[in-house]
C-alpha atoms as a PDB file:
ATOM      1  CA  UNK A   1      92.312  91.037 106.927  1.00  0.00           C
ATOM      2  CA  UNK A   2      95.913  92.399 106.839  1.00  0.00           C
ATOM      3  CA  UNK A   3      95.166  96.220 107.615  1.00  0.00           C
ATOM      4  CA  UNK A   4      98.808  97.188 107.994  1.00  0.00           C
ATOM      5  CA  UNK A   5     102.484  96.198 107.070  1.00  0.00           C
ATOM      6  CA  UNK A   6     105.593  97.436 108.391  1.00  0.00           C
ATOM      7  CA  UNK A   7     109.421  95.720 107.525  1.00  0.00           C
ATOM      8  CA  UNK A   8     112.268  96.117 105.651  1.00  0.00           C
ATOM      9  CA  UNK A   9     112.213  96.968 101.712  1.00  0.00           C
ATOM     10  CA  UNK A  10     113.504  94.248  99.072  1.00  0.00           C
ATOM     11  CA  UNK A  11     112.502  95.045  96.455  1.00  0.00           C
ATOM     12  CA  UNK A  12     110.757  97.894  94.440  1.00  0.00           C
ATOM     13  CA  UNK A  13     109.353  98.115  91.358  1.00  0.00           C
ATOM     14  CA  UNK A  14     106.827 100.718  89.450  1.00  0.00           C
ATOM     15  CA  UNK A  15     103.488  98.810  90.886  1.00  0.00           C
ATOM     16  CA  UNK A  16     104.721  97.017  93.430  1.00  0.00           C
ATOM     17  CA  UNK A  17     106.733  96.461  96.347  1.00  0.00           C
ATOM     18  CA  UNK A  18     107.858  93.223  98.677  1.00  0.00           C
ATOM     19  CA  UNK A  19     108.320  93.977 102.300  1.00  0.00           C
ATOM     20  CA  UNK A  20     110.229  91.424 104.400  1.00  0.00           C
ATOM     21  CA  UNK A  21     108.476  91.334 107.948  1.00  0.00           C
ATOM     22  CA  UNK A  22     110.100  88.728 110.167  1.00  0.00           C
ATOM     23  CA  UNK A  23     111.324  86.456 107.300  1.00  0.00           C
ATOM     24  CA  UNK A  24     108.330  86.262 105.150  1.00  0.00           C
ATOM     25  CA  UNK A  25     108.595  88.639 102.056  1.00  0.00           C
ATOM     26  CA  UNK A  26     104.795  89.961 101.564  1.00  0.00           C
ATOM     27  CA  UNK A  27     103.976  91.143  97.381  1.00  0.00           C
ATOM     28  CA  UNK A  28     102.520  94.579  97.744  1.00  0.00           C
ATOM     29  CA  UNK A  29     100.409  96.076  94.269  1.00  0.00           C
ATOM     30  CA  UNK A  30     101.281 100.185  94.782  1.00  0.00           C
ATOM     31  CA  UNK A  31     100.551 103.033  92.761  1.00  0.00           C
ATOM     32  CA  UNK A  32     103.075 104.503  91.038  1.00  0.00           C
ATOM     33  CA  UNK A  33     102.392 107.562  93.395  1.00  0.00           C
ATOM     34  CA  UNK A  34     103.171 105.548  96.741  1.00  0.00           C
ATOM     35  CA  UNK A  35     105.805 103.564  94.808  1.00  0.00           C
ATOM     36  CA  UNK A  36     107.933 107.063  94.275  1.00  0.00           C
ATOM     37  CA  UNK A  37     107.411 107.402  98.183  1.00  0.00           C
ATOM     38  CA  UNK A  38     109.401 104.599  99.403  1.00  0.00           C
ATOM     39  CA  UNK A  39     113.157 104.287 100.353  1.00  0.00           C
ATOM     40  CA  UNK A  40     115.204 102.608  98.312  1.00  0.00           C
ATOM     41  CA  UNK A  41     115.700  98.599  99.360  1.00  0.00           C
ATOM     42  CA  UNK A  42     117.005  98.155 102.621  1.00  0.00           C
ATOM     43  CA  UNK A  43     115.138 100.615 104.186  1.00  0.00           C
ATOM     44  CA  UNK A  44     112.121 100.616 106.700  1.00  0.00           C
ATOM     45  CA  UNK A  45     108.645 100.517 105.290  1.00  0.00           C
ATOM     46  CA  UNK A  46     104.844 100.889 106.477  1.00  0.00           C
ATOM     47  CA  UNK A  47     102.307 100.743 104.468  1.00  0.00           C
ATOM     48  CA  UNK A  48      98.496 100.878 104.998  1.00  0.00           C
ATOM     49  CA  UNK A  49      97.265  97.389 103.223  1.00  0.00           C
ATOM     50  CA  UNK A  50      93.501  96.004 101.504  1.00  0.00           C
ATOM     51  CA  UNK A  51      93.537  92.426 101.422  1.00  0.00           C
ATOM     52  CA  UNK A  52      91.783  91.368  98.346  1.00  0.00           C
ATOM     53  CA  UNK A  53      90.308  87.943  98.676  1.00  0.00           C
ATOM     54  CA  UNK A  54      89.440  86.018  95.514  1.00  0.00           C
ATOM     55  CA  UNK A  55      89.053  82.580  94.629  1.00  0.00           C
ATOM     56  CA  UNK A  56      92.190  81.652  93.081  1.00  0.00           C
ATOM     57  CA  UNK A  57      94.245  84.232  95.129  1.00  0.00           C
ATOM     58  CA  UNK A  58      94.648  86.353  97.879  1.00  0.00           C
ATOM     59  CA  UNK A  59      96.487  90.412  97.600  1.00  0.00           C
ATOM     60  CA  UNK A  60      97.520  92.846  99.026  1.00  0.00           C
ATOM     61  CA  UNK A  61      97.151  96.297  98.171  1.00  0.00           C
ATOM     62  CA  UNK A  62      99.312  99.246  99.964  1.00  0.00           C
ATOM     63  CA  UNK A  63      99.308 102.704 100.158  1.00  0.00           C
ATOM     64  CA  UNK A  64     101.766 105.327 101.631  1.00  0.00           C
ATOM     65  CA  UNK A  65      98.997 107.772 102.453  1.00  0.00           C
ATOM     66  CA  UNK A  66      95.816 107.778 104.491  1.00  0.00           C
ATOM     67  CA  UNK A  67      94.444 109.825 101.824  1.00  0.00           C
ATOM     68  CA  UNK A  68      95.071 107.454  99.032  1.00  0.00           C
ATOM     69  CA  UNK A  69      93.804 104.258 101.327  1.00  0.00           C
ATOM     70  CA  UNK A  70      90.219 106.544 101.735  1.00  0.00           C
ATOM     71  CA  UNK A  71      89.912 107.166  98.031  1.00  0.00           C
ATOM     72  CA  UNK A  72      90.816 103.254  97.122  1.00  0.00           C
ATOM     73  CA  UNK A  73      88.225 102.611  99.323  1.00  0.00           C
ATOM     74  CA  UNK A  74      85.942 104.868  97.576  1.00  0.00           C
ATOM     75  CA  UNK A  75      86.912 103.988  93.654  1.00  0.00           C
ATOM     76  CA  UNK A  76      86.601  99.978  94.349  1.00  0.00           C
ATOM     77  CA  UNK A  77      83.286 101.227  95.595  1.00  0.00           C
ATOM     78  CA  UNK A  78      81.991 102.354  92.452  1.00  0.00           C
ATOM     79  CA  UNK A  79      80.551 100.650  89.142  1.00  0.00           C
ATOM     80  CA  UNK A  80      82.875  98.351  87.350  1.00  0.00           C
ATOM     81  CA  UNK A  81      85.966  99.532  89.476  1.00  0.00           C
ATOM     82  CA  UNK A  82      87.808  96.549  90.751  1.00  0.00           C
ATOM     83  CA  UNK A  83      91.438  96.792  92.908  1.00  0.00           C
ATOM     84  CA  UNK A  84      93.505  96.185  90.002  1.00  0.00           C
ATOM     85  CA  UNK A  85      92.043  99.655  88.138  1.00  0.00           C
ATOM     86  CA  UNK A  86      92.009 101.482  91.278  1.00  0.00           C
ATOM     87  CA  UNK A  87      95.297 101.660  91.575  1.00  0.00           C
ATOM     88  CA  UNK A  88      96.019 102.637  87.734  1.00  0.00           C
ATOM     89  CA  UNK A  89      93.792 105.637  88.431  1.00  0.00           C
ATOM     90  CA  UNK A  90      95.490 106.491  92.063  1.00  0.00           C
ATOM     91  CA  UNK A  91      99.097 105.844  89.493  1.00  0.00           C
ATOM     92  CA  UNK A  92      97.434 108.904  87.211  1.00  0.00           C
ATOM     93  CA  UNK A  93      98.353 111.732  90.244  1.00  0.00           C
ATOM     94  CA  UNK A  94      98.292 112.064  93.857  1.00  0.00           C
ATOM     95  CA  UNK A  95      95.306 111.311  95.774  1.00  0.00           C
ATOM     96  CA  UNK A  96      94.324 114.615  96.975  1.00  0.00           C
ATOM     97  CA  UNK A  97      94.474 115.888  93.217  1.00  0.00           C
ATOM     98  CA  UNK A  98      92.641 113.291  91.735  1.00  0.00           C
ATOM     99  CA  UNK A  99      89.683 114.191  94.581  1.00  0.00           C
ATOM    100  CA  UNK A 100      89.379 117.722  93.069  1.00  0.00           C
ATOM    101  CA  UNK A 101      89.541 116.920  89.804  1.00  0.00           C
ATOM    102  CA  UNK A 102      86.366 114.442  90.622  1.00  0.00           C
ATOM    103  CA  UNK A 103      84.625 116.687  92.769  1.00  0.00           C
ATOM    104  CA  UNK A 104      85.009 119.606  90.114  1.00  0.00           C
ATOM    105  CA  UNK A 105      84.097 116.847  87.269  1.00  0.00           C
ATOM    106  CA  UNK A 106      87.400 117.527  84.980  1.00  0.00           C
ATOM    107  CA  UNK A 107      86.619 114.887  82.485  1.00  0.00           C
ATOM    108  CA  UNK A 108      89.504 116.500  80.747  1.00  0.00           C
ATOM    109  CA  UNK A 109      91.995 115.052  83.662  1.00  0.00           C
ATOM    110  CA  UNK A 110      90.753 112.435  83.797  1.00  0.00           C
ATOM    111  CA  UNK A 111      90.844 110.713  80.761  1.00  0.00           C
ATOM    112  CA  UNK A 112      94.452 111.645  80.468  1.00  0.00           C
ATOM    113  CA  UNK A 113      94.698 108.278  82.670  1.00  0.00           C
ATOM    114  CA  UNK A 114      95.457 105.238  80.628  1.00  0.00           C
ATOM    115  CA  UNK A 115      92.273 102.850  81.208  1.00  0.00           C
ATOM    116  CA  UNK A 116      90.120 105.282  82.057  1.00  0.00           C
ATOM    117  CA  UNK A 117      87.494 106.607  79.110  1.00  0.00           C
ATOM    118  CA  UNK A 118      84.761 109.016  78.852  1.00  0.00           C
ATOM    119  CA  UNK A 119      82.503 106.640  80.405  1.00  0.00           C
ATOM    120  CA  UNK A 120      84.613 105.119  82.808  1.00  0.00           C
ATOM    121  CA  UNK A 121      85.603 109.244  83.874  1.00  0.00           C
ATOM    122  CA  UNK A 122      81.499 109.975  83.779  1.00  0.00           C
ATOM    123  CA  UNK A 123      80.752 107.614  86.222  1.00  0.00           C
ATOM    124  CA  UNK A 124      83.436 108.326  88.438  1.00  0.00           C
ATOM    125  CA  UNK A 125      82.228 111.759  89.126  1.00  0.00           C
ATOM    126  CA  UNK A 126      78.795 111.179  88.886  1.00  0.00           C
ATOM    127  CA  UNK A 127      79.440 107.985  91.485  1.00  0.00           C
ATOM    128  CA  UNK A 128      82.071 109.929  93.785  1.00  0.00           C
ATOM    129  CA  UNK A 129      81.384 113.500  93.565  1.00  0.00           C
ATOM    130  CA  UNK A 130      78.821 113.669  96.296  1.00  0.00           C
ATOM    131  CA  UNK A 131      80.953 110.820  98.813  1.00  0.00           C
ATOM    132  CA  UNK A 132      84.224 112.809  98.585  1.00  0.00           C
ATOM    133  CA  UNK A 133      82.329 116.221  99.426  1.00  0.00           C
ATOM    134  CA  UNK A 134      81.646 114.543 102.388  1.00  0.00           C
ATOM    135  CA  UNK A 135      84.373 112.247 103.416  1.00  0.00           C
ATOM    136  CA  UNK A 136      86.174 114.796 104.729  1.00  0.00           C
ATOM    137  CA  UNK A 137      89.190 113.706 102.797  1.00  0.00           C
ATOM    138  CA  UNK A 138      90.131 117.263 101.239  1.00  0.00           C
ATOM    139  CA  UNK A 139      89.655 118.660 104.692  1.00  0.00           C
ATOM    140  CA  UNK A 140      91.966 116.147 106.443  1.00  0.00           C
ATOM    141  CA  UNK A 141      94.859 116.577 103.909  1.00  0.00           C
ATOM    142  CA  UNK A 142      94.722 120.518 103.720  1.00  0.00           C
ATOM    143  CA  UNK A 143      94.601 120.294 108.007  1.00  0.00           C
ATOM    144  CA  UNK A 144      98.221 120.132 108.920  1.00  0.00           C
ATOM    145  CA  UNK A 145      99.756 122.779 110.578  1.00  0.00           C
ATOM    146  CA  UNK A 146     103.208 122.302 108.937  1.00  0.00           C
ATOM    147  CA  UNK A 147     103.594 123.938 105.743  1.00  0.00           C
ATOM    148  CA  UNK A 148     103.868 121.883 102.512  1.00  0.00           C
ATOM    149  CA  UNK A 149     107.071 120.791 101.346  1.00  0.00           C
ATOM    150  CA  UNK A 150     108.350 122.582  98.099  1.00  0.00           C
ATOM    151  CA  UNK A 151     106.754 120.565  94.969  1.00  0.00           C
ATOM    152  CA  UNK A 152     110.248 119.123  94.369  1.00  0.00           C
ATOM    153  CA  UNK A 153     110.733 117.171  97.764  1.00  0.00           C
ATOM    154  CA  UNK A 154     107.294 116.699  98.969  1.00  0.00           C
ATOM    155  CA  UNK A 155     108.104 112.799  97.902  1.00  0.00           C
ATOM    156  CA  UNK A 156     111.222 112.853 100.187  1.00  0.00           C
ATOM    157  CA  UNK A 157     109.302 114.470 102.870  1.00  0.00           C
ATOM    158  CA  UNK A 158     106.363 111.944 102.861  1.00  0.00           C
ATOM    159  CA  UNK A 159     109.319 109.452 102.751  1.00  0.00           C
ATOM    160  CA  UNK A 160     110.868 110.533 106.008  1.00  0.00           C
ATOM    161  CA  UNK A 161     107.692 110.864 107.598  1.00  0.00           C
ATOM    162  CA  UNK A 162     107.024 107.457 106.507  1.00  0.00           C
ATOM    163  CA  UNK A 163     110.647 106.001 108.213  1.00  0.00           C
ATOM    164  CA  UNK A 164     108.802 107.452 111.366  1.00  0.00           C
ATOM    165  CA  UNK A 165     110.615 111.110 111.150  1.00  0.00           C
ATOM    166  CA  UNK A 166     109.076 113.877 113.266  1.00  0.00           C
ATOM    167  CA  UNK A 167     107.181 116.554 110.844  1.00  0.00           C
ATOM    168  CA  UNK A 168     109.382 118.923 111.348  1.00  0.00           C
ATOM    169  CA  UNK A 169     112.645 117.327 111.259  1.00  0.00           C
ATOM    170  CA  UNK A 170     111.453 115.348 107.976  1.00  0.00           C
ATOM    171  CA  UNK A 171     110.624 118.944 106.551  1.00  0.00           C
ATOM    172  CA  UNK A 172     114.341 120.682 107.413  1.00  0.00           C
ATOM    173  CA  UNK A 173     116.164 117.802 106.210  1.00  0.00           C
ATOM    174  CA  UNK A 174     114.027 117.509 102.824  1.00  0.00           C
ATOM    175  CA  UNK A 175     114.879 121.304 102.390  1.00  0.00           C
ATOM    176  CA  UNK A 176     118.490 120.766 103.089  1.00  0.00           C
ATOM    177  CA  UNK A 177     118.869 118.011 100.681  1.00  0.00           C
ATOM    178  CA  UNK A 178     116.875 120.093  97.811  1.00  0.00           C
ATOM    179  CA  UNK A 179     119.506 122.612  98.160  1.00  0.00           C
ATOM    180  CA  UNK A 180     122.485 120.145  97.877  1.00  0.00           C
ATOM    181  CA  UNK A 181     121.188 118.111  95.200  1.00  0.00           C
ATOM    182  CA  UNK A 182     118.314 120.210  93.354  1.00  0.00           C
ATOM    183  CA  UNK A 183     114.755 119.494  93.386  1.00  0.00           C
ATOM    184  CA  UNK A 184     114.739 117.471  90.111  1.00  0.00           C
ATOM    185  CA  UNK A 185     117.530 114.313  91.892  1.00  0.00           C
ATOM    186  CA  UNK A 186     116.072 110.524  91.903  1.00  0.00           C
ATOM    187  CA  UNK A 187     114.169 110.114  94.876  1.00  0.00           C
ATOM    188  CA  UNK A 188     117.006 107.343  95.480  1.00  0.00           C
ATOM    189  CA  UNK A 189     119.610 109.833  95.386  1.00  0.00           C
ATOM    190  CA  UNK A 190     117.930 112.465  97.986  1.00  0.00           C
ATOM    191  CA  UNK A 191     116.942 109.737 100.039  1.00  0.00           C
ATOM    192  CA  UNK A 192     120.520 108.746 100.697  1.00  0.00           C
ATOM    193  CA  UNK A 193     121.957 112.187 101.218  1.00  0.00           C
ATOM    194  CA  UNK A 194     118.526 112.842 103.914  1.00  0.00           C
ATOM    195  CA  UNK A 195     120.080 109.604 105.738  1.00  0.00           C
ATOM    196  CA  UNK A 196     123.532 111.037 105.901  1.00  0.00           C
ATOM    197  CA  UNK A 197     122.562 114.507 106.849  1.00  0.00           C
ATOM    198  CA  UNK A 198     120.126 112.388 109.991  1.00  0.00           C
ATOM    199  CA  UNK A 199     123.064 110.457 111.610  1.00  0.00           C
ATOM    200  CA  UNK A 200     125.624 113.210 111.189  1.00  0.00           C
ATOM    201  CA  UNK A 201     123.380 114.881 113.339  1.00  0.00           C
ATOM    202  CA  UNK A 202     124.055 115.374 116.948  1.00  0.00           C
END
């Protein structure tokens, strides 16, 4: 089982992602959530991985966070939930979000996410509720000691952590680049101008 992939990015789209590592490109199915996290091509990747075995086909599924590997784990777990429509619901917000809005049963929310019905929402809840209460999950993302990015870079931030940034140098850099650009850039764009600001530093 392929637990983990790191390499260089070539190419990115909405649900996926192929990561070059040593000469063999590897298809990655993302969220749309982890998607938005990653460089653009060129750049250095790692990304958690679930290797889905069938009989006409082998995938991998990656994630940017530890948080939204746990709840995969979780959702695939539950009645009629395969990989495939894990990942559309993990593509409906980020992880940690999506585990309130479980725990506190917002049907509401929920359903907002295409492929996911009343029913399909119901049993989700009732299924999950309980597990994520005690996973620990909500406990281990609301742990860090650094403060939270402002809403409009926390996907740069997570980025730079992801290139294998410290914390807090991922954090000043992400707040420098909101300044010069404004929180609402391409991730693309802000990415670029994080880079510069990096190696024009002593």
């Amino acid at each position: 089982m392929i637990a983990r992939i790191a390499g260089m990015l070539l190419e990115k789209r909405a649900d996926a992602a192929i990561v070059d590592v040593g000469g063999v490109g590897y298809l990655v199915q993302l969220s749309a959530q982890s998607s938005a996290r990653l460089g653009p091509p060129g750049a250095a990747v790692t990304l958690r991985t679930y290797t889905h075995v069938r009989e006409d086909a082998l995938q991998l599924y990656g994630f940017a966070t530890e948080e939204e590997e746990q709840l995969f784990i979780l959702l695939i777990g539950t009645s009629g939930v395969g990989p495939k429509l894990a990942i559309n619901i993990l593509s409906g917000m980020p992880a940690l979000e999506l585990a309130r809005a479980l725990i506190g049963g917002e049907l509401a929310r929920l359903t907002k996410i295409p492929g996911v019905g009343k029913k399909t929402a119901e049993r989700l809840v009732l299924e999950l509720k309980d597990k994520l209460k005690t996973s620990g999950l909500l406990q281990a993302g609301g742990s860090t000691s650094q403060p939270p990015p402002a809403q409009g870079d926390s996907a740069l931030h997570s980025a730079l952590l992801n290139l294998g940034y410290k914390p807090a140098q991922a954090e000043r850099t992400a707040d420098a680049v909101r300044r010069a650009l404004g929180a609402s850039a391409p991730l693309e764009a802000q990415l670029r101008e994080a880079l510069k600001l990096i190696q024009g530093t002593p």
